[in-house]
N, C-alpha and C. Protein backbone atom coordinates (compact mmCIF):
# COMPACT_ATOMS: atom_id res chain seq x y z
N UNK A 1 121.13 126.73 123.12
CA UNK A 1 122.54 126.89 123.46
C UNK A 1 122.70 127.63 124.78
N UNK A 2 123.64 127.15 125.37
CA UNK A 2 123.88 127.82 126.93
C UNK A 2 124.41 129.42 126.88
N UNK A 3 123.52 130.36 127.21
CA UNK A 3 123.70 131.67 127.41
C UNK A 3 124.57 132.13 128.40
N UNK A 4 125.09 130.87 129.06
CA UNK A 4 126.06 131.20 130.26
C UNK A 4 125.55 132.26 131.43
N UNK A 5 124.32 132.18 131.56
CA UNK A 5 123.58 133.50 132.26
C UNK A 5 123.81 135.16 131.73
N UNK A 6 124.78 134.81 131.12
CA UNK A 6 125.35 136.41 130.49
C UNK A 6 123.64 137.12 129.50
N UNK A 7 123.35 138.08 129.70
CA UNK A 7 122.53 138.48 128.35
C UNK A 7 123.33 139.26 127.42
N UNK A 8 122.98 138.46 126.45
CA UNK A 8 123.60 138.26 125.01
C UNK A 8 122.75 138.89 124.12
N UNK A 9 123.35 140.72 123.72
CA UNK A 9 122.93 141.24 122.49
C UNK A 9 123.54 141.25 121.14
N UNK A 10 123.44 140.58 120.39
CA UNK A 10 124.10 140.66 119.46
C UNK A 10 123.89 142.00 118.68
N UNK A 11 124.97 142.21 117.79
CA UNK A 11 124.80 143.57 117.07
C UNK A 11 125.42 143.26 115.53
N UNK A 12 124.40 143.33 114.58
CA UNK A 12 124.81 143.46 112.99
C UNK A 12 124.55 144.70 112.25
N UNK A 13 125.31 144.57 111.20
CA UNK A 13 124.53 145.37 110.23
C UNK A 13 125.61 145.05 109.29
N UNK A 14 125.21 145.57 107.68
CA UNK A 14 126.34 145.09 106.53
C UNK A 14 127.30 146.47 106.80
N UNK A 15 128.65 146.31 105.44
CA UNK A 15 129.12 146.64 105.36
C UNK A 15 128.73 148.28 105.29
N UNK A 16 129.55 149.06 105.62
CA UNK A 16 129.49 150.38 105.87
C UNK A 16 128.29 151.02 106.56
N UNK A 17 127.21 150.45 107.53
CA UNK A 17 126.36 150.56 107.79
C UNK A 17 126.49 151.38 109.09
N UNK A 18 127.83 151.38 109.98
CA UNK A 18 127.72 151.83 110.82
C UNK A 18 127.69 150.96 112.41
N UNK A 19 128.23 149.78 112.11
CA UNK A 19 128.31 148.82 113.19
C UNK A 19 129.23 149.39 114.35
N UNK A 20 130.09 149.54 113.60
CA UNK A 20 131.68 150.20 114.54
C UNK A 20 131.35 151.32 115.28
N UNK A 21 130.80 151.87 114.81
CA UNK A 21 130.53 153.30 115.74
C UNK A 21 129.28 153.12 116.63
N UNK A 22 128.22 152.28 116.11
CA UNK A 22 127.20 152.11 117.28
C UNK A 22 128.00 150.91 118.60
N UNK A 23 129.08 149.85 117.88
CA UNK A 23 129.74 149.50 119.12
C UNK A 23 130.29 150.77 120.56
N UNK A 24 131.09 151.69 119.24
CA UNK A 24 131.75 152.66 120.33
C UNK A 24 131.06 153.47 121.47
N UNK A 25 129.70 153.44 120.36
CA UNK A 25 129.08 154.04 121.64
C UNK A 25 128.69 153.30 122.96
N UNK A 26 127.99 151.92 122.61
CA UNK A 26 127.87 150.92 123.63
C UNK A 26 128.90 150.56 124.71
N UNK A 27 130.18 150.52 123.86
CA UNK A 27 131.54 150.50 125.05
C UNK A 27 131.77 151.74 125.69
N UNK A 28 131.39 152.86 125.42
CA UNK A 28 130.98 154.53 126.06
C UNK A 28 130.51 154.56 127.00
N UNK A 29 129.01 153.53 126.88
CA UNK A 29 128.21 152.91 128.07
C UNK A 29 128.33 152.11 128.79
N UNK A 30 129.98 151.68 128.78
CA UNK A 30 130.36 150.76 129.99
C UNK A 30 130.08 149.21 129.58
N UNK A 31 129.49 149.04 128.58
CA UNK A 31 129.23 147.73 128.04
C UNK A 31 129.88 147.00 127.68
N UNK A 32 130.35 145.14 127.46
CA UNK A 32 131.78 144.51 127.70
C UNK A 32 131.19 144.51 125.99
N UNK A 33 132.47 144.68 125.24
CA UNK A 33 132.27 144.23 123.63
C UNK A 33 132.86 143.13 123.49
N UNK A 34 132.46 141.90 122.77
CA UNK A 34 132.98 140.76 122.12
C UNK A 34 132.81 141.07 120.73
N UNK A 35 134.01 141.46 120.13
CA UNK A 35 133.87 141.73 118.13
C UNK A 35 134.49 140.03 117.47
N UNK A 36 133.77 139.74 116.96
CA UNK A 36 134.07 138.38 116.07
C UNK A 36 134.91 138.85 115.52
N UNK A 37 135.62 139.96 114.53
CA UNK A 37 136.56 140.59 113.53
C UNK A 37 137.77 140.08 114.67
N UNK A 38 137.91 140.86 115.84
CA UNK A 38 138.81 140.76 116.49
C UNK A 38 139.51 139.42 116.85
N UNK A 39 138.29 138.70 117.26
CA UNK A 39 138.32 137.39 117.64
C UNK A 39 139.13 136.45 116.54
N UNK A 40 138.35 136.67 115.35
CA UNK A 40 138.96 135.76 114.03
C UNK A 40 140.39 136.33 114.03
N UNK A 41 140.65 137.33 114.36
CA UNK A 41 142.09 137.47 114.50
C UNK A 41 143.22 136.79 115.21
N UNK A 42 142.48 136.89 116.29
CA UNK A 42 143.02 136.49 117.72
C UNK A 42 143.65 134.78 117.31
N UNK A 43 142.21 134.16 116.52
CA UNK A 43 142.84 132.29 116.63
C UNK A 43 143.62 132.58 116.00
N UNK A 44 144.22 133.38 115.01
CA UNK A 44 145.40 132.63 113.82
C UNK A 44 146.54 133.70 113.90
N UNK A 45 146.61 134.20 115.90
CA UNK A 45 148.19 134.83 115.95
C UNK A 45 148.85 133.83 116.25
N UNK A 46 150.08 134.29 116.30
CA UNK A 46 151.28 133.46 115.77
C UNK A 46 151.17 132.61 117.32
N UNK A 47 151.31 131.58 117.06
CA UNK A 47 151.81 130.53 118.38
C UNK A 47 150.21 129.60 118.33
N UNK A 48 148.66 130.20 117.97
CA UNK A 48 147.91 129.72 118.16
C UNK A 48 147.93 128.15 117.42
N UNK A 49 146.58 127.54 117.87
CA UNK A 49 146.42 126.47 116.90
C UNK A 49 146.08 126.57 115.86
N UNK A 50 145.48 127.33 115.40
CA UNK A 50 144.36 128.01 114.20
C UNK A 50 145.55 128.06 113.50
N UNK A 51 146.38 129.05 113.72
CA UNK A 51 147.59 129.09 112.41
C UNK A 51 148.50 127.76 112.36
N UNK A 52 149.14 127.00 113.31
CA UNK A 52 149.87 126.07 113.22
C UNK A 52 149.08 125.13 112.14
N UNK A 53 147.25 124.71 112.74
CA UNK A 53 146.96 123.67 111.49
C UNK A 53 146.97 124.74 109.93
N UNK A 54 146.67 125.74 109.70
CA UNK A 54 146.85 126.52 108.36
C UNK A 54 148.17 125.66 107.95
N UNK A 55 149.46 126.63 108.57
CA UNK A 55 150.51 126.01 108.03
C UNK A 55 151.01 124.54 107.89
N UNK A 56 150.58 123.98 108.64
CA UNK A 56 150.70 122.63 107.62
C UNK A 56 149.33 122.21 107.06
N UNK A 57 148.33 122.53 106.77
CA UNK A 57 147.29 122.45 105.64
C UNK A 57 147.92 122.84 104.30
N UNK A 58 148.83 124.29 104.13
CA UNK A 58 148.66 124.84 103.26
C UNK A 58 150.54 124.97 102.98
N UNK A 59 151.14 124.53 103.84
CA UNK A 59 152.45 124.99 103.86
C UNK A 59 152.89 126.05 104.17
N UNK A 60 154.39 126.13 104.83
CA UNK A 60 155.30 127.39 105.30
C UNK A 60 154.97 128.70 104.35
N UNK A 61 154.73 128.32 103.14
CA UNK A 61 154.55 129.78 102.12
C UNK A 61 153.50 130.10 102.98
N UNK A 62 152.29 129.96 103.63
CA UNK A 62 151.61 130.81 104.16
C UNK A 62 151.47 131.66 105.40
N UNK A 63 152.74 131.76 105.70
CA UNK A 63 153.50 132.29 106.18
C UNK A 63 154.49 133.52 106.13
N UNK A 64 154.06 134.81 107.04
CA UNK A 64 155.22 135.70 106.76
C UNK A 64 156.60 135.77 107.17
N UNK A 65 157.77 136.46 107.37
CA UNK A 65 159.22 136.09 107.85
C UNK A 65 158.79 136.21 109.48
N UNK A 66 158.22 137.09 109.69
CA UNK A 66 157.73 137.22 111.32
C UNK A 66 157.40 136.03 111.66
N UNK A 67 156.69 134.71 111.12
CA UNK A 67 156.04 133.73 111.70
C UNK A 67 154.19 133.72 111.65
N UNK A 68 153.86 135.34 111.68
CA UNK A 68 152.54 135.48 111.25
C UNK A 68 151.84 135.32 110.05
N UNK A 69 150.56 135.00 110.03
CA UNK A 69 149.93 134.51 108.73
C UNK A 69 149.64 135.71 107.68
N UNK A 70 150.24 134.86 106.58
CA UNK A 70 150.12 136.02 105.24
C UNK A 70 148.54 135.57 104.41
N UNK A 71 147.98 137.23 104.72
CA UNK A 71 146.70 136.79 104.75
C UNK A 71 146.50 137.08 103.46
N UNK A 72 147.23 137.70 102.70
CA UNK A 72 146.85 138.00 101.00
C UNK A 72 147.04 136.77 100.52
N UNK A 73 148.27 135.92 101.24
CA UNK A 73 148.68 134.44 99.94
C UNK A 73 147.36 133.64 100.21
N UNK A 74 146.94 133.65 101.78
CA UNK A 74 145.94 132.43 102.23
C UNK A 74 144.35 133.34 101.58
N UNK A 75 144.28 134.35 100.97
CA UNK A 75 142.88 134.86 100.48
C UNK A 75 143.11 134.31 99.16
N UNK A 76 144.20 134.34 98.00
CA UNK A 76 144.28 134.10 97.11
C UNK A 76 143.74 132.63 96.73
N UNK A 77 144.57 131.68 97.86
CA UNK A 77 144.24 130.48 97.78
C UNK A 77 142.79 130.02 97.65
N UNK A 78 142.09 130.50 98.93
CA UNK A 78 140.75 130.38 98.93
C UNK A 78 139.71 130.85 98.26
N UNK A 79 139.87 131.67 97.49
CA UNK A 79 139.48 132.07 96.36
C UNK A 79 139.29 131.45 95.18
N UNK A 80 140.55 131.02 95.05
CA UNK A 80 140.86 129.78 93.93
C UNK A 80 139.87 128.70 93.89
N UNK A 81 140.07 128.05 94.57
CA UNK A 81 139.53 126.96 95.36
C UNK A 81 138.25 126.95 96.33
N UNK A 82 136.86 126.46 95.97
CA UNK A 82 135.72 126.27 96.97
C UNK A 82 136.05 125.45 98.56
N UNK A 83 136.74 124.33 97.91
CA UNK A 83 137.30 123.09 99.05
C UNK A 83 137.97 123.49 99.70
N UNK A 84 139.18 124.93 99.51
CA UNK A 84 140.07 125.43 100.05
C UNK A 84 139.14 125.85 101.30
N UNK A 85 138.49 127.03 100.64
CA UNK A 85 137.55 128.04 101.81
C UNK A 85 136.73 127.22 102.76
N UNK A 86 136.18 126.04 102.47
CA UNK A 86 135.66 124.84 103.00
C UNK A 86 136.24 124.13 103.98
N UNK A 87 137.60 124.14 103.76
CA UNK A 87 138.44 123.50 104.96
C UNK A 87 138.46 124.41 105.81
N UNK A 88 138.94 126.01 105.25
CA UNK A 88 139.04 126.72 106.39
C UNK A 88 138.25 127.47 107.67
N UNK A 89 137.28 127.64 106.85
CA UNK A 89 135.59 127.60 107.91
C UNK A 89 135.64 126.68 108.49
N UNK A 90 135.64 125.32 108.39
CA UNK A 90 135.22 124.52 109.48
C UNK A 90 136.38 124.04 110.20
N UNK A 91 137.49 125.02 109.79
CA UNK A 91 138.65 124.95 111.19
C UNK A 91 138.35 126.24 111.88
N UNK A 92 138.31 127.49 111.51
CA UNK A 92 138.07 128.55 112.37
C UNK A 92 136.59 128.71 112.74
N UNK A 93 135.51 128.71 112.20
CA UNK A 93 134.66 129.05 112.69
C UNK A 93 133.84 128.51 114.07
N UNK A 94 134.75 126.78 114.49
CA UNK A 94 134.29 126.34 115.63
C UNK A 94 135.55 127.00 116.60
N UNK A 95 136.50 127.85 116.12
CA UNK A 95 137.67 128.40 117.20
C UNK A 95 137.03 129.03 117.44
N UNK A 96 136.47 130.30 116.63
CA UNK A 96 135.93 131.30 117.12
C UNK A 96 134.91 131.46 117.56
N UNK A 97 133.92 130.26 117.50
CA UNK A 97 132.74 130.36 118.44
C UNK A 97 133.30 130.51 119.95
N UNK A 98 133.59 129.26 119.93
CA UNK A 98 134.44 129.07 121.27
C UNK A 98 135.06 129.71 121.70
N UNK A 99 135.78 130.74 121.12
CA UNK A 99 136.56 132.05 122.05
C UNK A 99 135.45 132.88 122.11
N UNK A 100 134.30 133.22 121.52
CA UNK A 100 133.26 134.17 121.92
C UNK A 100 132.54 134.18 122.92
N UNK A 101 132.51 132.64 122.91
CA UNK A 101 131.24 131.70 124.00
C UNK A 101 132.57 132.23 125.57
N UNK A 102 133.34 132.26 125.36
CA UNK A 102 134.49 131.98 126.65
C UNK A 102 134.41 133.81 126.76
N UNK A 103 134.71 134.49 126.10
CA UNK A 103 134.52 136.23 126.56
C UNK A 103 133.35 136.08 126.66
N UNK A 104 132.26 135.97 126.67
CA UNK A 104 131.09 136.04 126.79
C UNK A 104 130.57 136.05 128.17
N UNK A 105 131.45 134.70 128.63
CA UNK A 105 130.88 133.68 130.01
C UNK A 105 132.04 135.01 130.46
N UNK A 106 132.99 135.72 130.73
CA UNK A 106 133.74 136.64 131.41
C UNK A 106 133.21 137.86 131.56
N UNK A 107 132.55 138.22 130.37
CA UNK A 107 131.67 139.58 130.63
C UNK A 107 131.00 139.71 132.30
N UNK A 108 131.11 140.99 132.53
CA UNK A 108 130.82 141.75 134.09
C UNK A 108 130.05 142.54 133.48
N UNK A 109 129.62 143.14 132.25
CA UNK A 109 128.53 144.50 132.16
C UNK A 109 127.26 143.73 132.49
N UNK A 110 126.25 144.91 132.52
CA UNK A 110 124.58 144.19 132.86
C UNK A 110 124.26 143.36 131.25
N UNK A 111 124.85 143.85 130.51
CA UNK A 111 124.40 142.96 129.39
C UNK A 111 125.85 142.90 128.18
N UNK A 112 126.09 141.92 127.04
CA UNK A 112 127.25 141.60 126.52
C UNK A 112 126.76 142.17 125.00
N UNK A 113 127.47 143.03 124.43
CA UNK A 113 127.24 143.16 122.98
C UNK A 113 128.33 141.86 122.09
N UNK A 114 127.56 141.30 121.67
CA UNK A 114 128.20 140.34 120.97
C UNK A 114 127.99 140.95 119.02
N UNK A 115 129.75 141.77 118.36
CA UNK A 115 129.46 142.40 117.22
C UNK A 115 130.00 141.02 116.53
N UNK A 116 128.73 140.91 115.19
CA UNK A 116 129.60 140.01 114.16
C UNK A 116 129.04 140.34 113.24
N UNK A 117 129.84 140.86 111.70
CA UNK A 117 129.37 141.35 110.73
C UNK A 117 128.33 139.87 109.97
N UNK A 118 128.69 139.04 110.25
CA UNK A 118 128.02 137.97 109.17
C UNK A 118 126.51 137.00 110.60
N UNK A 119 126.53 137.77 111.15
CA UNK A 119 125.46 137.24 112.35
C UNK A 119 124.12 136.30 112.07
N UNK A 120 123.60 137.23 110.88
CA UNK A 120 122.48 136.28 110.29
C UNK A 120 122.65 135.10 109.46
N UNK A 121 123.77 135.51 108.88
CA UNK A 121 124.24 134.48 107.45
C UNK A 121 124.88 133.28 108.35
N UNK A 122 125.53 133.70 109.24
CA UNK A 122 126.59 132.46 109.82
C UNK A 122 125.41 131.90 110.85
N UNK A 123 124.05 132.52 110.99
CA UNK A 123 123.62 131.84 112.21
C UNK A 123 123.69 132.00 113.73
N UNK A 124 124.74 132.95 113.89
CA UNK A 124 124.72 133.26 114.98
C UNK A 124 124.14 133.65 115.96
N UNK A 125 122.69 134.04 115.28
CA UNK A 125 121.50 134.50 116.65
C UNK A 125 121.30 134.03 117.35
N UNK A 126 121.77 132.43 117.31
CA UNK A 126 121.30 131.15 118.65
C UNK A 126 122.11 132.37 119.82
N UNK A 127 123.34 132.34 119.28
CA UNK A 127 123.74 132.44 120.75
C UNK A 127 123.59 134.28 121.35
N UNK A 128 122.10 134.88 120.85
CA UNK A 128 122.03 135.76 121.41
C UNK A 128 120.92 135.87 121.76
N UNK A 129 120.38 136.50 123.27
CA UNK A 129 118.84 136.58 123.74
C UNK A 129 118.20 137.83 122.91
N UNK A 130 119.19 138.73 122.37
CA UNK A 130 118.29 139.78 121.33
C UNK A 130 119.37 140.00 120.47
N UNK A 131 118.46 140.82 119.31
CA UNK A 131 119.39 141.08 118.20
C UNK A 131 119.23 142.79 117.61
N UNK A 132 120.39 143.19 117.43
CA UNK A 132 119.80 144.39 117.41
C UNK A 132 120.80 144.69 116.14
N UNK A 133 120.23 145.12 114.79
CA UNK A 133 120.58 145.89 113.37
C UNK A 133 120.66 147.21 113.47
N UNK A 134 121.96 147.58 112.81
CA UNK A 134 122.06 148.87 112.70
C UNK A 134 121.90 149.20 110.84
N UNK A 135 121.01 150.14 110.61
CA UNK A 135 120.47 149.77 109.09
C UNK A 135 120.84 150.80 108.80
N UNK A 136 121.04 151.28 107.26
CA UNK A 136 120.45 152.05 106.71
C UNK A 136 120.85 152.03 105.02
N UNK A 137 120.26 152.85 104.21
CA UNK A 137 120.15 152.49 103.02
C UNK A 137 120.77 152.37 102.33
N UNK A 138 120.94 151.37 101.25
CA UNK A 138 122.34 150.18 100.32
C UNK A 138 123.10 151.51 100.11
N UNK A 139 122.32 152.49 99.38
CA UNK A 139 123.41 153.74 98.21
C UNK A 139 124.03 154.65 99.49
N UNK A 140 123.80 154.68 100.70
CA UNK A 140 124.77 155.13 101.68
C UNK A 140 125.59 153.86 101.89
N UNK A 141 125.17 153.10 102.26
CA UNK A 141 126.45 151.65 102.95
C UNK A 141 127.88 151.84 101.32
N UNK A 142 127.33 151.99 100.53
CA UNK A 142 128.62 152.06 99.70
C UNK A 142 129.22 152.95 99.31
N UNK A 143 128.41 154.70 99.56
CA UNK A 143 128.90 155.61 99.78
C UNK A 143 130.15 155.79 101.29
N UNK A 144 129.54 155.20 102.07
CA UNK A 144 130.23 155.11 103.82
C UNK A 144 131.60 154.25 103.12
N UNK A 145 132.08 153.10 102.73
CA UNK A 145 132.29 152.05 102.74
C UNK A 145 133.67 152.75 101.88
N UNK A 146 132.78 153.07 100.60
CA UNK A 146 134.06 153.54 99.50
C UNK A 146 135.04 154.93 100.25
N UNK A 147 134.24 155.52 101.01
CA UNK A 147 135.33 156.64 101.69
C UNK A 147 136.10 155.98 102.82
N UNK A 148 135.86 154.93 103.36
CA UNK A 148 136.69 154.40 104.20
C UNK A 148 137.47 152.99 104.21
N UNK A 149 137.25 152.30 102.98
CA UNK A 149 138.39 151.11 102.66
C UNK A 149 139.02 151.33 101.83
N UNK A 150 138.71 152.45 100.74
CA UNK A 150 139.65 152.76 99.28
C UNK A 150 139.40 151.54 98.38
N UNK A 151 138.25 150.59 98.88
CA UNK A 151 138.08 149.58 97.77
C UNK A 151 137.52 150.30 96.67
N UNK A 152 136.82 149.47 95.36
CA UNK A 152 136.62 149.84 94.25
C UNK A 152 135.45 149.66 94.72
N UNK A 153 134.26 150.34 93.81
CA UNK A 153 132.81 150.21 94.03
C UNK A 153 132.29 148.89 93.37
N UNK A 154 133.23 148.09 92.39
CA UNK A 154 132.37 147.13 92.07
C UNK A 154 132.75 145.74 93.42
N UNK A 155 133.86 146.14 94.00
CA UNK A 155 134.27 145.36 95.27
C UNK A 155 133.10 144.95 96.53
N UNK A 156 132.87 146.61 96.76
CA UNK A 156 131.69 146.73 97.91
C UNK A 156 130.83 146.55 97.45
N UNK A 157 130.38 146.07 96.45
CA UNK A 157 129.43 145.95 95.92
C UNK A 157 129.09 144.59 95.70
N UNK A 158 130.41 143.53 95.53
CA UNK A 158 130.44 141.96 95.78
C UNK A 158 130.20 141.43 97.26
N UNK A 159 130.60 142.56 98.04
CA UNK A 159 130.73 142.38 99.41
C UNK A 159 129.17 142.67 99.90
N UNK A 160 128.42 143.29 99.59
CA UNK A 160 127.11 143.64 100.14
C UNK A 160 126.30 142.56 99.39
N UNK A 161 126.89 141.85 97.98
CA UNK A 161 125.72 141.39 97.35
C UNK A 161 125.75 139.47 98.10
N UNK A 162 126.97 139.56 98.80
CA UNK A 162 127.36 138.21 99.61
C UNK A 162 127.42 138.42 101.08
N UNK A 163 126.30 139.41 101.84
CA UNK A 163 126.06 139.45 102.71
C UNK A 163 124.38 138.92 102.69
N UNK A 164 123.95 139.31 103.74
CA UNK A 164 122.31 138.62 103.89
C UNK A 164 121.81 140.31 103.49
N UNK A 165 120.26 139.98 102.69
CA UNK A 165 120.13 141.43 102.82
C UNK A 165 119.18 142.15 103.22
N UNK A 166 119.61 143.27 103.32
CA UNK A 166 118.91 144.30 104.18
C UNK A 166 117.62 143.27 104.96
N UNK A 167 116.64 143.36 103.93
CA UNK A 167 114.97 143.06 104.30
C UNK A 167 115.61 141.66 105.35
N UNK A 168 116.23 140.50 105.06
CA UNK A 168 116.86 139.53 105.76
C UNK A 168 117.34 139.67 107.21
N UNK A 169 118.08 140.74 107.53
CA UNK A 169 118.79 141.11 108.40
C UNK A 169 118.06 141.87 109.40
N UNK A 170 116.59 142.60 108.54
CA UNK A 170 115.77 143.62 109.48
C UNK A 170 114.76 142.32 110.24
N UNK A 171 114.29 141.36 109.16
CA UNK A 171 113.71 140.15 109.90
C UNK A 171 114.13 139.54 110.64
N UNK A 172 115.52 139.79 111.52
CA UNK A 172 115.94 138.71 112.23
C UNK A 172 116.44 139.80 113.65
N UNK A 173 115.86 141.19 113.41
CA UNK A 173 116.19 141.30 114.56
C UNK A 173 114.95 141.41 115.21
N UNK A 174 115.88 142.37 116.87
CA UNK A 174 114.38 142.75 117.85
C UNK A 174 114.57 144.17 117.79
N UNK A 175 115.53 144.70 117.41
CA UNK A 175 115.43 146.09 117.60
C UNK A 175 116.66 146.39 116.51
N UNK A 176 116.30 147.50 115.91
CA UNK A 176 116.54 148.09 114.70
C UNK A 176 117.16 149.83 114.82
N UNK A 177 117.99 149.90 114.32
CA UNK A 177 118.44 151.60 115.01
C UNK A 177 119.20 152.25 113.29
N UNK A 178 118.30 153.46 113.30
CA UNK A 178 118.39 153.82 111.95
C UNK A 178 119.65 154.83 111.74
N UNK A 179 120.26 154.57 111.09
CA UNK A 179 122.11 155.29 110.99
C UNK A 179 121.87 155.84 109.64
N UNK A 180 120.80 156.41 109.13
CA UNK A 180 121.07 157.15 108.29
C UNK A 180 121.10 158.69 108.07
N UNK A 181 121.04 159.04 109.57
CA UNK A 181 121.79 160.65 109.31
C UNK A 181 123.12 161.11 110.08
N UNK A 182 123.04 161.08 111.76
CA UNK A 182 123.68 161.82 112.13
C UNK A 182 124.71 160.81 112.99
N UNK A 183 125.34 160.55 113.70
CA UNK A 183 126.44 160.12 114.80
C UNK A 183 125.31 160.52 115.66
N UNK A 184 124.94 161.93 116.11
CA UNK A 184 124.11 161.97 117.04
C UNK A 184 122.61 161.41 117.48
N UNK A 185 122.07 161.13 116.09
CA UNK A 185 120.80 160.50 116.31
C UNK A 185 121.29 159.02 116.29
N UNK A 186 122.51 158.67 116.21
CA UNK A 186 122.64 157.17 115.94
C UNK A 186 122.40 157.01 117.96
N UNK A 187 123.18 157.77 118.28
CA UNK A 187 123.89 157.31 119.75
C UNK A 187 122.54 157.67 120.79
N UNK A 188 121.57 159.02 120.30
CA UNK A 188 120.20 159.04 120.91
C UNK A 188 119.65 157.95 121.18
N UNK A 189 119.29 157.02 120.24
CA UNK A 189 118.96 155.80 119.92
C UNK A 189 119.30 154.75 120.50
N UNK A 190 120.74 155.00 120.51
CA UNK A 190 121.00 153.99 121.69
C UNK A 190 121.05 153.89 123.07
N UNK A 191 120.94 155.50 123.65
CA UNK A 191 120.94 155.53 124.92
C UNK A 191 119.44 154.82 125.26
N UNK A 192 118.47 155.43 124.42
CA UNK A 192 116.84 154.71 124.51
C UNK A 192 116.91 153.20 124.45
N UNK A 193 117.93 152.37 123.25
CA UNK A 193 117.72 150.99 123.94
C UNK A 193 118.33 150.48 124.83
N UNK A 194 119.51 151.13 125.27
CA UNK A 194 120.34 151.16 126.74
C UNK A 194 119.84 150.81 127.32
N UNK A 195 118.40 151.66 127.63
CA UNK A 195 117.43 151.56 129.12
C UNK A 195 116.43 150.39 128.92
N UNK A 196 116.53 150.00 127.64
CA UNK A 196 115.46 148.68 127.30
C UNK A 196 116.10 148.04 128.04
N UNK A 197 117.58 147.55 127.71
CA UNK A 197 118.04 146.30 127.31
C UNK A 197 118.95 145.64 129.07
N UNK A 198 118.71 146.88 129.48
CA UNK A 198 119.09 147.18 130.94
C UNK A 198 118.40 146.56 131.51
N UNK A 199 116.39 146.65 131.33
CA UNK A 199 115.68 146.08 132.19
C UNK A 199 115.43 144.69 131.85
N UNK A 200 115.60 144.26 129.94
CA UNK A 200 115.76 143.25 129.47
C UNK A 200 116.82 142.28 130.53
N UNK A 201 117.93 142.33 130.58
CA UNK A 201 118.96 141.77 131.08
C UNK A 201 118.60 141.52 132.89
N UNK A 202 117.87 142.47 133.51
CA UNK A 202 118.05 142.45 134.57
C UNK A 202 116.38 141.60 135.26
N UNK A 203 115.71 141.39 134.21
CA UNK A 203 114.74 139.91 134.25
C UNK A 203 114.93 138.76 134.80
C-alpha cells in the first residue's frame, strides 16, 4: 500500500492501556497525530456522506433533532442484528481509511503517529512502516478503564475479550513501551523511541 512517502507509525494498545496519553506525549513532541476514534467521528457529522447513507439505510429515527447521528439508537440496532453491523463496517471502514490515508499524505512532522485502537484486528499495519504497542497487564487495563468510563467490569471485560490479545498485539509490533507504572517512565520511553524513529523516518 502507498505510504505516500509519509513514515507511518502506527500506535495500539487495548482498552485502558494507556494509548491516549502515550499519543499526548508524541503530539508534545511536535508529532502530526491521525486518531481513527476521531476520524470515525468525523465521516458520520452531520452533512457527511457516511451519515446521509445511515439515514436512509436505517431511517430518520436514527437521527437526533439537531440532524446528528443518534449513536445509542444506531448501537442498539447493530447489536441486534449481525447483517446490521455488517452493512455498517463496510460503509465506514473504507471512509475512514480514506480520510486517514488523506491526513496522513498532509502530515509535515518527521514521522506520522497513526492511533487506532483496533490496529491489529482491523489489519491496519499495512498501512504502517512500524508499529509500536503500548502494553501493560489485563488486571491494570480494567483497573485504568473502570476508573475512567464508569462502565461495569463485566462490560470492560467484553471489550478486552473482543479485542486481539495482549500476546497478539505484542507479536505484531516493532517496538513495545511498558505503561505499567508511572506517566513518567511511560514518556522516558518515548523520548528514547523518538530518537529511533527520527532516524527510522529520516532513511
Amino acid at each position: 500500500m502507498d505510504k505516500q512517502n509519509v513514515f507511518v507509525v502506527g500506535l495500539t494498545g487495548g482498552i485502558g492501556s494507556g494509548k491516549s496519553a502515550a499519543t499526548t506525549i508524541f503530539e508534545k513532541l511536535g508529532i502530526d497525530i491521525v486518531d481513527a476514534d476521531e476520524v470515525a467521528r468525523d465521516v458520520v457529522e452531520v452533512g457527511s456522506e457516511g451519515l446521509r447513507q445511515i439515514a436512509e439505510h436505517f431511517g430518520e429515527t436514527i437521527l437526533l433533532e439537531d440532524g446528528s447521528l443518534n449513536r445509542a439508537a444506531l448501537r442498539e440496532k447493530i447489536f441486534a442484528a449481525e447483517e446490521e453491523k455488517h452493512w455498517l463496517n463496510g460503509l465506514l471502514h473504507p471512509l475512514i481509511r480514506s480520510r486517514m490515508q488523506q491526513l496522513i499524505s498532509e502530515s509535515t512532522s518527521p514521522y506520522c503517529i497513526l492511533s487506532v485502537p483496533l490496529l491489529v484486528e482491523n489489519k491496519l499495519t499495512e498501512m504502517c512502516n512500524h508499529v509500536v504497542v503500548v502494553d501493560c497487564p489485563e488486571i491494570l487495563q480494567l483497573e485504568r478503564a473502570l476508573k475512567r468510563d464508569g462502565s461495569t467490569a463485566q462490560t470492560i471485560k467484553s471489550i478486552m475479550a473482543s479485542q486481539a490479545t495482549r500476546k497478539e498485539r505484542i507479536e505484531a509490533a516493532n517496538d513495545v513501551l511498558d505503561n505499567s507504572t508511572t506517566l513518567e517512565a511511560l514518556a522516558s520511553q518515548i523520548s528514547t523511541l523518538h530518537q529511533k524513529l527520527l532516524s527510522l523516518a529520516s532513511v
